[in-house]
N, C-alpha and C. Protein backbone atom coordinates (compact mmCIF):
# COMPACT_ATOMS: atom_id res chain seq x y z
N UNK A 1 121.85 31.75 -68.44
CA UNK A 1 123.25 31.82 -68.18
C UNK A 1 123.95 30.86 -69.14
N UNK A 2 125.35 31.20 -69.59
CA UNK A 2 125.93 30.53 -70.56
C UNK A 2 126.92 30.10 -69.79
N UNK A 3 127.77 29.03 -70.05
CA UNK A 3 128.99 28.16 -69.56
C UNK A 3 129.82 28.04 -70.72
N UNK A 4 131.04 28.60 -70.69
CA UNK A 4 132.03 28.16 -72.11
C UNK A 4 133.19 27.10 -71.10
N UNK A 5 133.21 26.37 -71.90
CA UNK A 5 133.59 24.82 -71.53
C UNK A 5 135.00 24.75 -72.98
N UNK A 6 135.66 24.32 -72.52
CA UNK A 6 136.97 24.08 -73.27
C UNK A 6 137.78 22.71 -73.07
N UNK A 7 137.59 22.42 -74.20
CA UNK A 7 137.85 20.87 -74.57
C UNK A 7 139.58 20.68 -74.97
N UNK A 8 139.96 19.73 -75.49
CA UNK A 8 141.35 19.69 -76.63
C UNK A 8 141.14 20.02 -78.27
N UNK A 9 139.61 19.69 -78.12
CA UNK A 9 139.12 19.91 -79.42
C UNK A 9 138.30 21.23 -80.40
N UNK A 10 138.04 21.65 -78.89
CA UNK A 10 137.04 23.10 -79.26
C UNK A 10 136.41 23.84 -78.06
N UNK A 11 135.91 24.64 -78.72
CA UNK A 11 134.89 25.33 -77.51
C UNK A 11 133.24 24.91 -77.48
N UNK A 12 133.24 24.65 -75.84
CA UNK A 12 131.67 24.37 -76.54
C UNK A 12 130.86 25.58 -75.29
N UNK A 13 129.68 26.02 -75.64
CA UNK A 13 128.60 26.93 -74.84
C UNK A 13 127.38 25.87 -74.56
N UNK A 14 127.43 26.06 -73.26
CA UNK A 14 125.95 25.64 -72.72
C UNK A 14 125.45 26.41 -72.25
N UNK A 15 123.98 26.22 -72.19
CA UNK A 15 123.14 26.98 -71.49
C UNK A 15 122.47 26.26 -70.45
N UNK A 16 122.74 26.83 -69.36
CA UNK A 16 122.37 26.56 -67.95
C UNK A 16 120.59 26.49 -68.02
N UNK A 17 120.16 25.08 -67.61
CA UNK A 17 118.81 25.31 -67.61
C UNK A 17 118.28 25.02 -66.23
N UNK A 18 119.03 24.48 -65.11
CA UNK A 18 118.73 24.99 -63.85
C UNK A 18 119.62 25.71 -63.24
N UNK A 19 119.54 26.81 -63.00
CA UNK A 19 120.38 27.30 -62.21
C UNK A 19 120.32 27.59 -60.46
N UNK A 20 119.55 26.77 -59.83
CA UNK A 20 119.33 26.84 -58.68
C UNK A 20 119.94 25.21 -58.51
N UNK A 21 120.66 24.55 -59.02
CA UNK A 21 121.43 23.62 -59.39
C UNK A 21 122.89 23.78 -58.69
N UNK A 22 123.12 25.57 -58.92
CA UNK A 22 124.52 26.15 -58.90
C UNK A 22 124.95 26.73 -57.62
N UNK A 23 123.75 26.64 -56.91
CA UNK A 23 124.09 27.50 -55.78
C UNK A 23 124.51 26.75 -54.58
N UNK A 24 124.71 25.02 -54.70
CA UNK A 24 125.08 24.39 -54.27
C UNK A 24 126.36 23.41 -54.60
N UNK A 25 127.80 24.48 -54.92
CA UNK A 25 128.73 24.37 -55.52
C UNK A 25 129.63 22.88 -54.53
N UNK A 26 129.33 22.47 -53.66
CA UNK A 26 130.03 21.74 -53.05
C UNK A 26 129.55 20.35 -53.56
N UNK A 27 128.82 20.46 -54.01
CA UNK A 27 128.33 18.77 -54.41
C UNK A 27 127.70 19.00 -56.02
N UNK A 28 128.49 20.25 -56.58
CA UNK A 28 127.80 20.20 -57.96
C UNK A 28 128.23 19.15 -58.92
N UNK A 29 129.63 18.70 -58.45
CA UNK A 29 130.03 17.82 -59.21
C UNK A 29 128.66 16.07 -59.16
N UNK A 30 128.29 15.83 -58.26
CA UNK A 30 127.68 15.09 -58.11
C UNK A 30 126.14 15.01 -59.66
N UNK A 31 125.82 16.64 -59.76
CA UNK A 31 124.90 16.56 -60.91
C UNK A 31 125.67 15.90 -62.14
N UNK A 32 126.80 16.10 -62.24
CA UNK A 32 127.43 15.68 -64.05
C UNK A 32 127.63 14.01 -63.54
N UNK A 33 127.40 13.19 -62.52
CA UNK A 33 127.72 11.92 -62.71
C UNK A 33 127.70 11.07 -64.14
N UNK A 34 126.48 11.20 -64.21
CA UNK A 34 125.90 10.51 -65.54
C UNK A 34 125.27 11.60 -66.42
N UNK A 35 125.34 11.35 -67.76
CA UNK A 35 124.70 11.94 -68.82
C UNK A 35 123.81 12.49 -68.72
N UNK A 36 122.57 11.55 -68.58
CA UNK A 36 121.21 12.01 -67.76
C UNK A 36 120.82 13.01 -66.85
N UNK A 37 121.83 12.97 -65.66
CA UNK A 37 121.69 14.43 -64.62
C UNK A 37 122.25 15.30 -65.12
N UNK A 38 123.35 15.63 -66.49
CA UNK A 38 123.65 16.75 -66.71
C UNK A 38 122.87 17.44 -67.59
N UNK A 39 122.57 16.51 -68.63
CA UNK A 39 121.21 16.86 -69.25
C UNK A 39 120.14 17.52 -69.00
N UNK A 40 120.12 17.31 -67.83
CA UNK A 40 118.58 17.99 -67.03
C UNK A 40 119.52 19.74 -66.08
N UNK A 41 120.54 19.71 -66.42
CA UNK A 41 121.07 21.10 -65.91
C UNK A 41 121.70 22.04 -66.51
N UNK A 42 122.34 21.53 -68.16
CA UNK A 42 123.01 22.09 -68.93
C UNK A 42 122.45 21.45 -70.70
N UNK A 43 122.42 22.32 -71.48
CA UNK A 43 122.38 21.54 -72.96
C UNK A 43 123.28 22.68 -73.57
N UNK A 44 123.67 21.91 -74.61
CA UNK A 44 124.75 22.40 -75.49
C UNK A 44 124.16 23.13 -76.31
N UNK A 45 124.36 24.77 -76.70
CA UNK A 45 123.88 25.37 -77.58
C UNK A 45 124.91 25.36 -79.27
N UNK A 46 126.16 25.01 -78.78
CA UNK A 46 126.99 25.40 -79.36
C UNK A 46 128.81 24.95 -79.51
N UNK A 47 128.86 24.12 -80.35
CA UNK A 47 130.44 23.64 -80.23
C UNK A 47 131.32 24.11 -81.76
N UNK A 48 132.89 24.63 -80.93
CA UNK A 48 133.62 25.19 -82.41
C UNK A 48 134.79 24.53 -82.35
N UNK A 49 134.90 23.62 -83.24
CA UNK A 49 136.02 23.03 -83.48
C UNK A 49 137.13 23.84 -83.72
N UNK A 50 138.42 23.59 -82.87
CA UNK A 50 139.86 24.43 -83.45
C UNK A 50 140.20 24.25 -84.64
N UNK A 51 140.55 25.29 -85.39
CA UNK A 51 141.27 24.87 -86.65
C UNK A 51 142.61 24.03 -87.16
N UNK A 52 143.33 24.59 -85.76
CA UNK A 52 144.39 23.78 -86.04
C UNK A 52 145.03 24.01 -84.13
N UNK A 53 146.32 23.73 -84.26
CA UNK A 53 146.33 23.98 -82.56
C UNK A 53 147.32 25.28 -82.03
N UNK A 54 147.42 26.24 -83.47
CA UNK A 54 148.33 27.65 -83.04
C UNK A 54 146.84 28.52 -82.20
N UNK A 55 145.54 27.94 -83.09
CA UNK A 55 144.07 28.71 -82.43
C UNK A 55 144.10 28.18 -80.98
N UNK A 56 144.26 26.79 -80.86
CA UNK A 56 143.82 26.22 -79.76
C UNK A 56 144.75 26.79 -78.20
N UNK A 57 145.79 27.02 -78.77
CA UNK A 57 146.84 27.54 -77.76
C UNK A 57 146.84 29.24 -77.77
N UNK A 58 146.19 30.18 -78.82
CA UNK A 58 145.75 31.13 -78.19
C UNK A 58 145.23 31.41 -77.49
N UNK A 59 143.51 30.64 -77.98
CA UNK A 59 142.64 30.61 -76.68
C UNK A 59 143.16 30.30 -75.20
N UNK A 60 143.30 29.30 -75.37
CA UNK A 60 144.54 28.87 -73.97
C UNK A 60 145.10 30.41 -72.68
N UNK A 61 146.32 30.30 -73.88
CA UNK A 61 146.34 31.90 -72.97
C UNK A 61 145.77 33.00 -73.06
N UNK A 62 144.90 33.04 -73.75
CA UNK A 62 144.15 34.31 -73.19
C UNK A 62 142.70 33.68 -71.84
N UNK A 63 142.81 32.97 -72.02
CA UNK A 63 142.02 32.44 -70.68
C UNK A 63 142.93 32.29 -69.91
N UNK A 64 143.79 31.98 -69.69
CA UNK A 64 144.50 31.86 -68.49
C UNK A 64 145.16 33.30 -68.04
N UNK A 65 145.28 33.40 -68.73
CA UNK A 65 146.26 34.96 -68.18
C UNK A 65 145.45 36.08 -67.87
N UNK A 66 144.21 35.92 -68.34
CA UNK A 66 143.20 36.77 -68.42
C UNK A 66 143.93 37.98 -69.45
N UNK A 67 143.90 38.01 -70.07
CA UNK A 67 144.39 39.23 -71.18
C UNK A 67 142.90 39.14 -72.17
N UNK A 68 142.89 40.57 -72.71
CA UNK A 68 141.85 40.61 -73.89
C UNK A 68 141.57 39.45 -74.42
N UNK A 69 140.30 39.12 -74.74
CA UNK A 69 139.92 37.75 -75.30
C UNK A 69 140.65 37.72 -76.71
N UNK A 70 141.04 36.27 -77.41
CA UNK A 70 141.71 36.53 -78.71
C UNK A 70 140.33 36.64 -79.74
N UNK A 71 140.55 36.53 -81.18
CA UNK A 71 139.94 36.61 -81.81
C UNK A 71 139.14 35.63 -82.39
N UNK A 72 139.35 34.03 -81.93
CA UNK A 72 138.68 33.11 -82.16
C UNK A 72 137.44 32.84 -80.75
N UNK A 73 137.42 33.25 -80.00
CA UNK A 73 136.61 33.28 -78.59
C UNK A 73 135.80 34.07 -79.08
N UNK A 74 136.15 35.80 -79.28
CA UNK A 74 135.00 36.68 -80.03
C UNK A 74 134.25 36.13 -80.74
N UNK A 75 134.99 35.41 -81.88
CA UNK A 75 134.11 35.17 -83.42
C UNK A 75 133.18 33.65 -83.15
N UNK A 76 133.86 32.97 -81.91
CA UNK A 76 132.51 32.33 -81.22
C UNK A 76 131.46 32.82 -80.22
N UNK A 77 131.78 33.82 -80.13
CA UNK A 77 130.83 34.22 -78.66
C UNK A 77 129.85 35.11 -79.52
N UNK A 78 129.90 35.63 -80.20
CA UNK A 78 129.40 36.82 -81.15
C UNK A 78 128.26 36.43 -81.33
N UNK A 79 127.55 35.76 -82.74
CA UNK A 79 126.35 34.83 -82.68
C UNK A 79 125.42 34.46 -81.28
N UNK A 80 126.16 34.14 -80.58
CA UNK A 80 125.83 33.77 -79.04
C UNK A 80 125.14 34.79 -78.63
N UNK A 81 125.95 36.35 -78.13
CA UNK A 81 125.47 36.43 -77.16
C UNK A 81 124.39 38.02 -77.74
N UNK A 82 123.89 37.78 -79.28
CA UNK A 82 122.73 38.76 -79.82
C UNK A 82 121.70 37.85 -79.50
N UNK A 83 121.83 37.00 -79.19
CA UNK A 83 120.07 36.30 -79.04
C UNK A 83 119.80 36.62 -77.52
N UNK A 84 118.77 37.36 -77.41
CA UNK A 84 118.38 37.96 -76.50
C UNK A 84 117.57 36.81 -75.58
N UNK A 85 117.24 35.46 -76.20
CA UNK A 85 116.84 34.64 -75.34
C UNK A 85 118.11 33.49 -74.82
N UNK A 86 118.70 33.91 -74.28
CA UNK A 86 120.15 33.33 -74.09
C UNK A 86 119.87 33.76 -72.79
């Protein structure tokens, strides 16, 4: 399972490496305390820096509004999601 995570700075993808981690959403916050416990539940496959911030505020609303993804989300997710071990 993948997680797209959105920063001020970029997008980043993790990949969920426990996911029986998740099914206990009321105290999940408790795993990200420290570095260390998130480490052991998520690693970063993947971070895309914005180019500038007209990209950063597309993305924006098209996540929020839920409308068609824009074209900088695609052209990160793309690469991503052909690896069949993902």
């Amino acid at each position: 399972m993948l997680v797209l995570f959105e920063t001020a700075a970029g997008y980043a993808i993790f990949k969920v490496l426990d996911e029986s981690k998740l099914q206990q959403v009321d105290s999940l916050y408790k795993e990200f305390d420290t570095p260390e416990k998130a480490n052991k539940i998520v690693k970063l496959k993947h971070f895309e820096k914005f180019q500038d911030t007209t990209e950063a505020l597309a993305g924006k609303v098209s996540l929020t509004l839920n409308v068609p993804i824009c074209f900088p989300i695609r052209r990160f997710f793309s690469p991503l999601t052909t690896d069949r071990n993902v």
